[in-house]
C-alpha atoms as a PDB file:
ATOM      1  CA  UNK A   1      92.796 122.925  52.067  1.00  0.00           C
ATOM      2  CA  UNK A   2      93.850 123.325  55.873  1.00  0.00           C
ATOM      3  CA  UNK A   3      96.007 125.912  57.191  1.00  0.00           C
ATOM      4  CA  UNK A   4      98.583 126.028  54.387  1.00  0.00           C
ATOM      5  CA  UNK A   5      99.412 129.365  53.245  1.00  0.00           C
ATOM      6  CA  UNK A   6      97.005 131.379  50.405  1.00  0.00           C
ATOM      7  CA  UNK A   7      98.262 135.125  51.194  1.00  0.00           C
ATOM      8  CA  UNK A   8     101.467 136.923  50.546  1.00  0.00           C
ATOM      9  CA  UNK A   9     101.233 138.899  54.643  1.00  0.00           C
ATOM     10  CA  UNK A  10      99.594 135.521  56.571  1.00  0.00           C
ATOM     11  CA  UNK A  11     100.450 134.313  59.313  1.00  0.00           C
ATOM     12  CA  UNK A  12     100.652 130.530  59.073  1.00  0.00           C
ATOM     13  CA  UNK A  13      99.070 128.469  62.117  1.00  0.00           C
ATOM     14  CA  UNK A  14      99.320 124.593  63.543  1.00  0.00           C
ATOM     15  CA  UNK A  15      97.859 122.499  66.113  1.00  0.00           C
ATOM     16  CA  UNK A  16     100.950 123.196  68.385  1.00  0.00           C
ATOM     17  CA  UNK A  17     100.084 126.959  68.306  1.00  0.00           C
ATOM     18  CA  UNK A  18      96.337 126.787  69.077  1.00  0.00           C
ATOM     19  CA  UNK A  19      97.423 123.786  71.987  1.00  0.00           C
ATOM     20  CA  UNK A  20      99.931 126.522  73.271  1.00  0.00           C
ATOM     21  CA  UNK A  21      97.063 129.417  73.121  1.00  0.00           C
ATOM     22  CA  UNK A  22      94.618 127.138  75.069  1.00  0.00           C
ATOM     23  CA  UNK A  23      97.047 126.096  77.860  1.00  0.00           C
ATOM     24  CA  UNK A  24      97.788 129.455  78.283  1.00  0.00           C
ATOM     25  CA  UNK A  25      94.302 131.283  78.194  1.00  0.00           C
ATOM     26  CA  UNK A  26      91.577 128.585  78.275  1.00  0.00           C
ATOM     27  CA  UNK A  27      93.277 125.156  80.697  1.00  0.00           C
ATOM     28  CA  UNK A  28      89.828 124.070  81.029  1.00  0.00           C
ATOM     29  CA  UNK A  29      90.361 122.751  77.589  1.00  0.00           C
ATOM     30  CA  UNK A  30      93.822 122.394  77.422  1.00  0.00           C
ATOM     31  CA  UNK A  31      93.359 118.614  77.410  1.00  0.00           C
ATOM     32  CA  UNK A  32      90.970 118.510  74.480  1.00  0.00           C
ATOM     33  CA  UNK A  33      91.966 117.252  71.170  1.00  0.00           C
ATOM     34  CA  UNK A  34      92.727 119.758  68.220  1.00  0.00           C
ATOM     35  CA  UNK A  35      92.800 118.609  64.395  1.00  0.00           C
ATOM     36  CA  UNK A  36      92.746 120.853  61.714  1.00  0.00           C
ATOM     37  CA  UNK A  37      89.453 120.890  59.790  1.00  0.00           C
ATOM     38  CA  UNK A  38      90.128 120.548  55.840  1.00  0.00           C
ATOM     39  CA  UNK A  39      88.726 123.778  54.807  1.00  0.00           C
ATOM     40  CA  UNK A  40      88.957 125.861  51.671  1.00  0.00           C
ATOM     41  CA  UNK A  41      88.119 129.538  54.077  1.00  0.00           C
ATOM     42  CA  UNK A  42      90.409 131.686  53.233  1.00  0.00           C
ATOM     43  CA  UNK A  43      90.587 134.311  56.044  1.00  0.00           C
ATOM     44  CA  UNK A  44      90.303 132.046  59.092  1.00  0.00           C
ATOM     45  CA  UNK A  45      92.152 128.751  59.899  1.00  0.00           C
ATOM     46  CA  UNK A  46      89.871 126.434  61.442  1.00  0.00           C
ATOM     47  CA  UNK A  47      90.308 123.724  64.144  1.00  0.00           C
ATOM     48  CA  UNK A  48      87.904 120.977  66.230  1.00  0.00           C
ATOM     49  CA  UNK A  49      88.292 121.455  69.547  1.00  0.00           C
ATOM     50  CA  UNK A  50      86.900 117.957  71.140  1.00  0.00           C
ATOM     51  CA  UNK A  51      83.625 117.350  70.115  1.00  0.00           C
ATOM     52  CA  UNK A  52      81.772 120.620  70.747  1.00  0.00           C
ATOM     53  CA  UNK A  53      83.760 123.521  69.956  1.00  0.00           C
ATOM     54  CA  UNK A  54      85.890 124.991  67.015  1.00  0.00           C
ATOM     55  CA  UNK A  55      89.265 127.653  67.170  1.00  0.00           C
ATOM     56  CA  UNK A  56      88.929 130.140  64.394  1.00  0.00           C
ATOM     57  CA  UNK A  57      92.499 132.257  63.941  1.00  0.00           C
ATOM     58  CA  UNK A  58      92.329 134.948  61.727  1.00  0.00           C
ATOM     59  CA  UNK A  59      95.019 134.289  59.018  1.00  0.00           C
ATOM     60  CA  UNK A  60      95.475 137.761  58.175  1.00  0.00           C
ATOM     61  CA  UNK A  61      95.483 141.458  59.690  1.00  0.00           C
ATOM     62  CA  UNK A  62      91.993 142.036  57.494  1.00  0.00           C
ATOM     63  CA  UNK A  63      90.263 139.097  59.285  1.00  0.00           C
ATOM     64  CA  UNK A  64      91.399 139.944  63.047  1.00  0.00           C
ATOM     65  CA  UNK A  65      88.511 142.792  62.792  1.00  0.00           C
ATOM     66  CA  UNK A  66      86.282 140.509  62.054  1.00  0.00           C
ATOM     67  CA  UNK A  67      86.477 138.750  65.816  1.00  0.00           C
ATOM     68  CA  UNK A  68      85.031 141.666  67.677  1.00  0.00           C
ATOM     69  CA  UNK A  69      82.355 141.877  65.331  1.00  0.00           C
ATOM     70  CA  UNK A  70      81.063 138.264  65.110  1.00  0.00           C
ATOM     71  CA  UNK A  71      81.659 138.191  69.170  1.00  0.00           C
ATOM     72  CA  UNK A  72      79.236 141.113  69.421  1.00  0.00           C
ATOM     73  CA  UNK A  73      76.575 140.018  66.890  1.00  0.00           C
ATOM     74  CA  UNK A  74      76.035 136.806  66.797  1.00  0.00           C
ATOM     75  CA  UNK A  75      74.573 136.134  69.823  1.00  0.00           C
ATOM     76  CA  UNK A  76      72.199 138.827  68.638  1.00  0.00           C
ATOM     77  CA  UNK A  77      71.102 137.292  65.351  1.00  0.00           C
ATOM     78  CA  UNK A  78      70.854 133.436  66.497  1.00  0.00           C
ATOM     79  CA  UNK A  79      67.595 133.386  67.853  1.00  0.00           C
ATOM     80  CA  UNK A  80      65.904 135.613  65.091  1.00  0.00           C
ATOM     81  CA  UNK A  81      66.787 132.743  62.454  1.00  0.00           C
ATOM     82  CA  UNK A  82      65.560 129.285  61.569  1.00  0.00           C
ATOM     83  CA  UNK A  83      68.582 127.799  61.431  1.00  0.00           C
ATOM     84  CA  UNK A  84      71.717 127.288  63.594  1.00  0.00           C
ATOM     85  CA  UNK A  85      74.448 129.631  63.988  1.00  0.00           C
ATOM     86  CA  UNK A  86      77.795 129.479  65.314  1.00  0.00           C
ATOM     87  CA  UNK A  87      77.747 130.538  69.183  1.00  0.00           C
ATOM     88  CA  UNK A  88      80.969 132.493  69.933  1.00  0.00           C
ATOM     89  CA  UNK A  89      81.769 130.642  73.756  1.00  0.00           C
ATOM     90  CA  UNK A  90      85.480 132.335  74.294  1.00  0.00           C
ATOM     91  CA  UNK A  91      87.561 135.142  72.673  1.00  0.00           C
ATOM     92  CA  UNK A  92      91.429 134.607  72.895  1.00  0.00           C
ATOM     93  CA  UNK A  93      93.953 137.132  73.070  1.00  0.00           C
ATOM     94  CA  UNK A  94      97.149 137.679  71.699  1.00  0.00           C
ATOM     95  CA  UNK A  95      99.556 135.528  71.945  1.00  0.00           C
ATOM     96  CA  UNK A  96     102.866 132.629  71.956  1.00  0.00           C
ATOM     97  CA  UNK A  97     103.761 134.699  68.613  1.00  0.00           C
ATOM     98  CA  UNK A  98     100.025 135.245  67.569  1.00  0.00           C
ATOM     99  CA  UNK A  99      99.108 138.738  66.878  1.00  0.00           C
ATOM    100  CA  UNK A 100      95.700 138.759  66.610  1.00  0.00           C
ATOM    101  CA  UNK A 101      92.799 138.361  68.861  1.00  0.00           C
ATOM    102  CA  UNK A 102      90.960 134.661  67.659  1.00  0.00           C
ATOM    103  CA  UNK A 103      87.801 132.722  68.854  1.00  0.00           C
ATOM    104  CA  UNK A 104      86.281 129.703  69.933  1.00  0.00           C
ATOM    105  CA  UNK A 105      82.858 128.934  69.239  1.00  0.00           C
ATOM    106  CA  UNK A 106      80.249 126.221  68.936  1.00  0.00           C
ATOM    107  CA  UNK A 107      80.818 123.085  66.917  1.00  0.00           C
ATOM    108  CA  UNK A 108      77.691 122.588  64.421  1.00  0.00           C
ATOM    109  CA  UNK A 109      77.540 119.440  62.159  1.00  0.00           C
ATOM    110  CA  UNK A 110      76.697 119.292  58.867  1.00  0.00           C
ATOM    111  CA  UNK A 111      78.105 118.538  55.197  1.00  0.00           C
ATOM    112  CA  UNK A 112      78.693 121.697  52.774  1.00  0.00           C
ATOM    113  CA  UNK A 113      76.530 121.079  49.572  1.00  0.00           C
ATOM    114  CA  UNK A 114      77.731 120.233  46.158  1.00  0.00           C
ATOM    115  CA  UNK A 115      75.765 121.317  43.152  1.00  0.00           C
ATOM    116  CA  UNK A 116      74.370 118.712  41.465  1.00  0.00           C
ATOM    117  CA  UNK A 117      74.924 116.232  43.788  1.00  0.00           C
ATOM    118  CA  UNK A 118      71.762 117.828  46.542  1.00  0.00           C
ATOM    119  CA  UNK A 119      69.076 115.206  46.598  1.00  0.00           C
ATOM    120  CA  UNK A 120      66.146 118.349  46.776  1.00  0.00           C
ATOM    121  CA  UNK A 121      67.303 121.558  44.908  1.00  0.00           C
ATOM    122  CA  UNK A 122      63.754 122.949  45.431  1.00  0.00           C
ATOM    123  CA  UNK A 123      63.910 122.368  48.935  1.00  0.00           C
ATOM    124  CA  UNK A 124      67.326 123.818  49.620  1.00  0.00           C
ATOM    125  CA  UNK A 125      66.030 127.162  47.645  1.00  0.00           C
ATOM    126  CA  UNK A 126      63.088 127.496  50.074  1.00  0.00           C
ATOM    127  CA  UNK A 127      65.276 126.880  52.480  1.00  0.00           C
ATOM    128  CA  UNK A 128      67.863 129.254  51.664  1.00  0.00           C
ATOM    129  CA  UNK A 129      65.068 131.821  50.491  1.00  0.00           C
ATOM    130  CA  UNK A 130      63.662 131.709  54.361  1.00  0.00           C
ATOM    131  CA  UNK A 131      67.202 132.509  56.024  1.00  0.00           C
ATOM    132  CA  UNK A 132      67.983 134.943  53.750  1.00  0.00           C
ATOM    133  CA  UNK A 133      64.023 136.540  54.440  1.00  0.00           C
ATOM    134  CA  UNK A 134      65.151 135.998  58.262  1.00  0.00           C
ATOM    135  CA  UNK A 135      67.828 138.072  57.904  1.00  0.00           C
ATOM    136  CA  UNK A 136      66.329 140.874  56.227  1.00  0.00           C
ATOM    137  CA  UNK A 137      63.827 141.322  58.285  1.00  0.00           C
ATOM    138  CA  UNK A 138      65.878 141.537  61.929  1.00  0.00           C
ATOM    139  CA  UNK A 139      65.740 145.453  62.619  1.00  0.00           C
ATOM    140  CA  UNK A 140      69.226 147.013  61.437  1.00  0.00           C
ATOM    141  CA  UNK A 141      69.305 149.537  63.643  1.00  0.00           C
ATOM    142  CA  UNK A 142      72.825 149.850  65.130  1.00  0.00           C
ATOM    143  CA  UNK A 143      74.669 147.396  62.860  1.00  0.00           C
ATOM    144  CA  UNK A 144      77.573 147.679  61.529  1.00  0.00           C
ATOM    145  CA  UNK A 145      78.128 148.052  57.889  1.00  0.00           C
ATOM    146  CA  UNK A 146      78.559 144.811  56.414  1.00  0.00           C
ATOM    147  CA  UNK A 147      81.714 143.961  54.480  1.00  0.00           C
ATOM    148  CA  UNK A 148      79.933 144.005  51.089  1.00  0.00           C
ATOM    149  CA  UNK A 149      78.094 147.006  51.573  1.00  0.00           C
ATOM    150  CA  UNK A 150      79.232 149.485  48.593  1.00  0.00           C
ATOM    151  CA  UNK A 151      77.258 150.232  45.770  1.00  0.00           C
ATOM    152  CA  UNK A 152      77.697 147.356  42.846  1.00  0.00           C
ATOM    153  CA  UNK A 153      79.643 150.270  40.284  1.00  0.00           C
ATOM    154  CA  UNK A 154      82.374 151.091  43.008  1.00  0.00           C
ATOM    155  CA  UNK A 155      83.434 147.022  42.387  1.00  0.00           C
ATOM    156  CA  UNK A 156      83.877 148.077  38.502  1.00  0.00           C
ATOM    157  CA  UNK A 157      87.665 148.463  38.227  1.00  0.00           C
ATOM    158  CA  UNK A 158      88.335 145.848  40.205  1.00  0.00           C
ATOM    159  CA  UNK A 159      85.922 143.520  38.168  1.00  0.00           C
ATOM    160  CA  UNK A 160      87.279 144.734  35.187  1.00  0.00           C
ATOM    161  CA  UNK A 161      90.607 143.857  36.358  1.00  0.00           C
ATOM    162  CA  UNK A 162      90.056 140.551  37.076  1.00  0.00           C
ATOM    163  CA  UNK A 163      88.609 139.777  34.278  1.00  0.00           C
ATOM    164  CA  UNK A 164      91.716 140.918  32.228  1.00  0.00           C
ATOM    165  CA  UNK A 165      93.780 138.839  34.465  1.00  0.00           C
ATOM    166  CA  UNK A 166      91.612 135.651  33.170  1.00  0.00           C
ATOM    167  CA  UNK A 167      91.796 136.293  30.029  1.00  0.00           C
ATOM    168  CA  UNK A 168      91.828 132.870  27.996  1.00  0.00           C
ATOM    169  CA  UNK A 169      90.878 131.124  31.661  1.00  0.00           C
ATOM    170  CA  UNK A 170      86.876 132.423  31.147  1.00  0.00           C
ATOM    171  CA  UNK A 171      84.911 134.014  28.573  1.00  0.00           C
ATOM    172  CA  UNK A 172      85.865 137.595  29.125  1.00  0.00           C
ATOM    173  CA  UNK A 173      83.725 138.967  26.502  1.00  0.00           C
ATOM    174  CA  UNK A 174      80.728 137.226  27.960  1.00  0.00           C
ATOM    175  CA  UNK A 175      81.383 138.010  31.114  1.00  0.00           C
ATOM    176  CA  UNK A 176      82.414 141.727  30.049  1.00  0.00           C
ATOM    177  CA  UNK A 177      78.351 141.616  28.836  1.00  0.00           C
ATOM    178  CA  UNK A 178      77.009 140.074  32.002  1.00  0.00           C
ATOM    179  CA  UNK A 179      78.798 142.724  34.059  1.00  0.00           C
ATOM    180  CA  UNK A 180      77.991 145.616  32.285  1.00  0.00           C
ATOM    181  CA  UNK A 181      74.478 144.296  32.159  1.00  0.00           C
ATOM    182  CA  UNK A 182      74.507 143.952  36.085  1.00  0.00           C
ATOM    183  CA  UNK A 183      75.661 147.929  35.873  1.00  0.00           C
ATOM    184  CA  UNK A 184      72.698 148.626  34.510  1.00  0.00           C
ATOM    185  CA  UNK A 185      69.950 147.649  37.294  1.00  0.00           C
ATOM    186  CA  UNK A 186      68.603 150.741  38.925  1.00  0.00           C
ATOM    187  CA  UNK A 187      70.341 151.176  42.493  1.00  0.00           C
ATOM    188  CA  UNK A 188      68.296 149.314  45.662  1.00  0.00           C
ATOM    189  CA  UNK A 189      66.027 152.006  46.482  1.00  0.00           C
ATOM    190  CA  UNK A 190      65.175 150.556  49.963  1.00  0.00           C
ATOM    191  CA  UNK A 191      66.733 151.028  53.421  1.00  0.00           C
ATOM    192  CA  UNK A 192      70.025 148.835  54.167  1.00  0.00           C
ATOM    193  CA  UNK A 193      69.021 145.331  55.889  1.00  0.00           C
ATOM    194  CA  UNK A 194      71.278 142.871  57.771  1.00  0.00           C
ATOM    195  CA  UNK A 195      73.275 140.944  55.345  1.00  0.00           C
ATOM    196  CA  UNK A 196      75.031 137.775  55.489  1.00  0.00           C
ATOM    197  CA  UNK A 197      76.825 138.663  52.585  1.00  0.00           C
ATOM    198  CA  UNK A 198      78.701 135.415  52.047  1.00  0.00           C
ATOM    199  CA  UNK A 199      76.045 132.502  51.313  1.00  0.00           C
ATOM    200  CA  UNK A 200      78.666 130.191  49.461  1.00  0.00           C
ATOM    201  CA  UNK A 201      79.008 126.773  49.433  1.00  0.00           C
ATOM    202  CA  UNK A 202      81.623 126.659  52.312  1.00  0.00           C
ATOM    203  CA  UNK A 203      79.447 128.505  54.777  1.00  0.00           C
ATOM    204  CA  UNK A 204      76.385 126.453  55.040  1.00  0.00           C
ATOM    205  CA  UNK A 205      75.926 123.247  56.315  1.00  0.00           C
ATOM    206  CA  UNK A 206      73.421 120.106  55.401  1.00  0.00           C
ATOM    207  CA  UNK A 207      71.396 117.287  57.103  1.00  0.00           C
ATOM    208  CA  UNK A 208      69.357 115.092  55.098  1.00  0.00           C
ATOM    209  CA  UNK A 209      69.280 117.504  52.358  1.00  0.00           C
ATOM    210  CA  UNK A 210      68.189 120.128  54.557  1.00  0.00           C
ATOM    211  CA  UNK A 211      70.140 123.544  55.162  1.00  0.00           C
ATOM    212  CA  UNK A 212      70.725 123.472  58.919  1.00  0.00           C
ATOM    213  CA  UNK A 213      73.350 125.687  59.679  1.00  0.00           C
ATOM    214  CA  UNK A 214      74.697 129.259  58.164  1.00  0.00           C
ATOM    215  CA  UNK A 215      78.755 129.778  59.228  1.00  0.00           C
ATOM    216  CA  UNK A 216      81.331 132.011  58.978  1.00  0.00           C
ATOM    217  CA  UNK A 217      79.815 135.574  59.350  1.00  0.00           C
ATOM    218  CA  UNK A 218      82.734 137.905  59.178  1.00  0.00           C
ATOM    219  CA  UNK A 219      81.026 139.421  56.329  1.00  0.00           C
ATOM    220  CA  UNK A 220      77.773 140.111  58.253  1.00  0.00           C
ATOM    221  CA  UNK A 221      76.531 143.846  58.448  1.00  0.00           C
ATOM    222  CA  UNK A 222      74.101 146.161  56.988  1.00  0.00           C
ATOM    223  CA  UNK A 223      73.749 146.438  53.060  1.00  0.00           C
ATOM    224  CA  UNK A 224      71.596 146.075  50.697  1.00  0.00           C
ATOM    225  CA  UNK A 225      69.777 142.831  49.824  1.00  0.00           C
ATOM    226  CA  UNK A 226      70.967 141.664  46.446  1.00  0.00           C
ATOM    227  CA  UNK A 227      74.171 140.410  48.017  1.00  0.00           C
ATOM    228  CA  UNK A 228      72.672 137.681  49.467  1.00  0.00           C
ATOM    229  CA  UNK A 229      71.604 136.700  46.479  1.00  0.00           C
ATOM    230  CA  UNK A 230      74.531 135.036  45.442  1.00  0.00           C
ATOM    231  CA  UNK A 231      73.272 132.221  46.971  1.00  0.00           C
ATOM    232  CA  UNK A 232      71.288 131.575  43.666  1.00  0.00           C
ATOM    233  CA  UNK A 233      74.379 130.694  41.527  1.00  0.00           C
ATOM    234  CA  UNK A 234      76.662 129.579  43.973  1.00  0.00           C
ATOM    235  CA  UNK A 235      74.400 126.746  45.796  1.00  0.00           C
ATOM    236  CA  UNK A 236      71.595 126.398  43.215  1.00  0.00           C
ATOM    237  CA  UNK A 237      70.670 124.727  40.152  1.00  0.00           C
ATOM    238  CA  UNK A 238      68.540 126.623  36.965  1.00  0.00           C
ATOM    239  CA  UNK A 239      65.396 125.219  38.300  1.00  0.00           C
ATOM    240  CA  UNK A 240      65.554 125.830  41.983  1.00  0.00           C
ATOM    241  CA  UNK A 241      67.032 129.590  41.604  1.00  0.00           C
ATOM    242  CA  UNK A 242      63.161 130.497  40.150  1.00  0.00           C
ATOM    243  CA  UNK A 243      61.968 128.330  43.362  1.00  0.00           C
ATOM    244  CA  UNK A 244      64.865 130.853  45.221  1.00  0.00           C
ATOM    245  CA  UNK A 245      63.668 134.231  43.435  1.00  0.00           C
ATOM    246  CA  UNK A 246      59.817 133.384  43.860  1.00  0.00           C
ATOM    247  CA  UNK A 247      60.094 132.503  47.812  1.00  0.00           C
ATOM    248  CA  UNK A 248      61.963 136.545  48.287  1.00  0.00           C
ATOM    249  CA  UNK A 249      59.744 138.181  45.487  1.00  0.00           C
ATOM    250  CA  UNK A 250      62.605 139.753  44.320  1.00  0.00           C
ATOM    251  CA  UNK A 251      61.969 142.438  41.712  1.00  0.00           C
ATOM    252  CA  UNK A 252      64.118 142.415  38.373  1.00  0.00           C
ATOM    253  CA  UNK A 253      66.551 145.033  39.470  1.00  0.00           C
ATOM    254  CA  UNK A 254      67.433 143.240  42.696  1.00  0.00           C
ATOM    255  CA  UNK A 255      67.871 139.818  40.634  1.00  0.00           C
ATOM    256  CA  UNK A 256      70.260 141.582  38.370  1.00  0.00           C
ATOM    257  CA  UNK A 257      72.238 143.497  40.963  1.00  0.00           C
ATOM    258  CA  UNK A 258      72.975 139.838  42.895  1.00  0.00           C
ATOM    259  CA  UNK A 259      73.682 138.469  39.438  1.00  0.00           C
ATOM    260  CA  UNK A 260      76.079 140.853  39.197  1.00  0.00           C
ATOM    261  CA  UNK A 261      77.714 140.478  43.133  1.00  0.00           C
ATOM    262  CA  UNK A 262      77.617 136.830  42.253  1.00  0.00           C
ATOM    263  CA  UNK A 263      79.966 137.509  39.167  1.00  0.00           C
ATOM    264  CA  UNK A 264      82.255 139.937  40.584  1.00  0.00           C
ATOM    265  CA  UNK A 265      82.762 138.108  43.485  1.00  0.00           C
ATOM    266  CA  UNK A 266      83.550 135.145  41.274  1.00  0.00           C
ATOM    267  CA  UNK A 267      85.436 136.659  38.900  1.00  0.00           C
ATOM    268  CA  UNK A 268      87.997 138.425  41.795  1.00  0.00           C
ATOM    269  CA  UNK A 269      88.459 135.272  43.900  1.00  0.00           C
ATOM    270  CA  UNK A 270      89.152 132.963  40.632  1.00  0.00           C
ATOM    271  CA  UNK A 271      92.009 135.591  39.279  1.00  0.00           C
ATOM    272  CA  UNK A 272      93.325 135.820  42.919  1.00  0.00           C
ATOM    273  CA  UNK A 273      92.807 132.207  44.611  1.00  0.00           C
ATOM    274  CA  UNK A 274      93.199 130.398  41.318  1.00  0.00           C
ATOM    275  CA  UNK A 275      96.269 128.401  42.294  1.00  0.00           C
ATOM    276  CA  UNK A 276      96.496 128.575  46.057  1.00  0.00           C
ATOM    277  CA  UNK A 277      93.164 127.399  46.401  1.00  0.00           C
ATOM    278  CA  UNK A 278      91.950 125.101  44.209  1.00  0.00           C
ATOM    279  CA  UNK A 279      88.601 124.525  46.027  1.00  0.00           C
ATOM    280  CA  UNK A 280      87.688 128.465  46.147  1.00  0.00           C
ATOM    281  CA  UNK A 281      88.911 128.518  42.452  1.00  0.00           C
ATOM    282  CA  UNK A 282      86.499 125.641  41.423  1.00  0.00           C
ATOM    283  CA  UNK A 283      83.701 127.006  42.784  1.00  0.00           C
ATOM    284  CA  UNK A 284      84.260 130.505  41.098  1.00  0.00           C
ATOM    285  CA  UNK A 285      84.676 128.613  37.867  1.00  0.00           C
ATOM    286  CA  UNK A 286      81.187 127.289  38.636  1.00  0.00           C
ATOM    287  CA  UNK A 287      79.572 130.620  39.876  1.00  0.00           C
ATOM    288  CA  UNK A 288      80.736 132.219  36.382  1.00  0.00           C
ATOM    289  CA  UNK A 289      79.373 129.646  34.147  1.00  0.00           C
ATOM    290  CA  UNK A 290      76.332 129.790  36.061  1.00  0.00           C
ATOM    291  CA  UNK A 291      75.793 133.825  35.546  1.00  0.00           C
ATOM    292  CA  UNK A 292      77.077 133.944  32.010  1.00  0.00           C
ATOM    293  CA  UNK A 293      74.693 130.748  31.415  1.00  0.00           C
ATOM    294  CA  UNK A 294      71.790 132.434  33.236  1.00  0.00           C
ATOM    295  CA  UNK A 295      72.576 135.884  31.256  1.00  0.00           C
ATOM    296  CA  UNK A 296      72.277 134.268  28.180  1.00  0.00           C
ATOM    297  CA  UNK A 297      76.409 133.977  27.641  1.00  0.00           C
ATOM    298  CA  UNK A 298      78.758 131.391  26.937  1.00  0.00           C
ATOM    299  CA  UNK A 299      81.257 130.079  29.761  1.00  0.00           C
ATOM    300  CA  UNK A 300      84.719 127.782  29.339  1.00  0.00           C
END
């Protein structure tokens, strides 16, 4: 995807830019290379710095807030989980025409998975299921809310709108069913926990089949767990979402409240991203026929 443009107010970057923004704030690593990493993000253009390190600019005025608050928690969460983490290592400032603070972090390698092409679906869910448990269990006191935070109903015009908008693209009386159904669950009665809040298949990483790295936390905050559960129809197969659901325990409410974040996230990005991004779109094309499939509907 790169750096091309997906957003009517963005601010489109380029390897000159970030070369101009290191000479000018970070000349230690001026003389590193910079290539644009192919990426389908959509709030953050992303480039290798050398080996090591990666520049993440905000694309639009929405993501900019997002620097401060990976700079101040990350570095808090990293050594709580069992996998890597990007570790923030500079923050830039404005500037060269750039109107947003941006960062450099840690490089982490790794492949993003593709369903039905993951050699151990079982072991990625246990995986995923123990990062996820991680997470939720790192005292929230003093975070911030996280991004997806809201209770599932306040999303309900806005899912309802999208689905309209796809109307003929996806079955929109199916997924009409599976939403309302999600609707339905009994609220989380719990205390918020730390959420990543974005588990899709762009922002984690692989080795050997293994999940070794979690990315991209602009999203990360305090909410309430079924968000994270989207991980089950974005990343998983049938089979390895009960391996997913067993590993957390998760109760029936909870399973159909991240259902239902799963398909309203889906359903938004596909009517919004579906041309720009064809990446993004694919894999909300994927995450719908998975719910409706799971909920006993009929997908396109």
């Amino acid at each position: 995807m790169g750096a091309g443009k997906m957003h009517a107010d963005e601010v489109v970057t380029d390897r000159a830019l970030v070369r101009r923004l290191l000479v000018g704030q970070f000349p230690q690593w001026a003389g590193l290379s910079v290539e644009l990493v192919d990426s389908p993000g959509t709030v953050n253009a992303v480039y290798r710095l050398g080996e090591d390190m990666a520049v993440r600019l905000p694309r639009i005025k929405a993501g900019a807030k997002d620097v401060d608050r990976e700079q101040r928690w990350l570095p808090h969460l990293a050594p709580l989980l069992p996998v890597a983490i990007p570790v923030p290592v500079g923050t830039g400032r404005p500037a060269e025409g750039y109107p947003w603070p941006w960062s450099v972090y840690s490089w982490l390698d790794g492949e993003n998975p593709a369903v039905g092409r993951i050699a151990d679906p079982g072991v990625l869910a246990k995986d995923l299921a123990a990062f996820v448990a991680a997470m939720h269990r790192i005292d929230p006191t003093d975070g911030p809310p996280a991004y997806r935070h809201e209770h599932l109903v306040t999303r309900d015009a806005a899912t309802r709108d999208a689905i309209e908008k796809l109307r003929g693209i996806v079955d929109t009386d199916s997924a009409t069913a599976a939403w309302e159904a999600a609707l339905r669950a009994p609220e989380w009665p719990g205390p918020a926990v730390w959420v990543h809040a974005d588990l899709s298949p762009g922002n984690v990483l692989l080795s050997g089949g293994r999940l070794t790295a979690v990315i991209d936390f602009g999203c990360v905050g305090i909410g309430e767990p079924a968000v994270d559960l989207i991980a089950a129809w974005s990343l998983l197969t049938a089979d390895a979402r009960n391996v997913f659901r067993a590993a957390l325990g998760v109760d029936d409410a909870t399973w159909a409240r991240g259902r239902g974040w799963a398909l309203s996230i889906a359903l938004i990005e596909l009517s919004y991203y579906r041309i720009t991004n064809p990446v993004m779109a694919a894999t909300a094309r994927h995450v719908i026929q998975e719910v409706l499939t799971d909920h006993g509907g009929r997908g396109r």
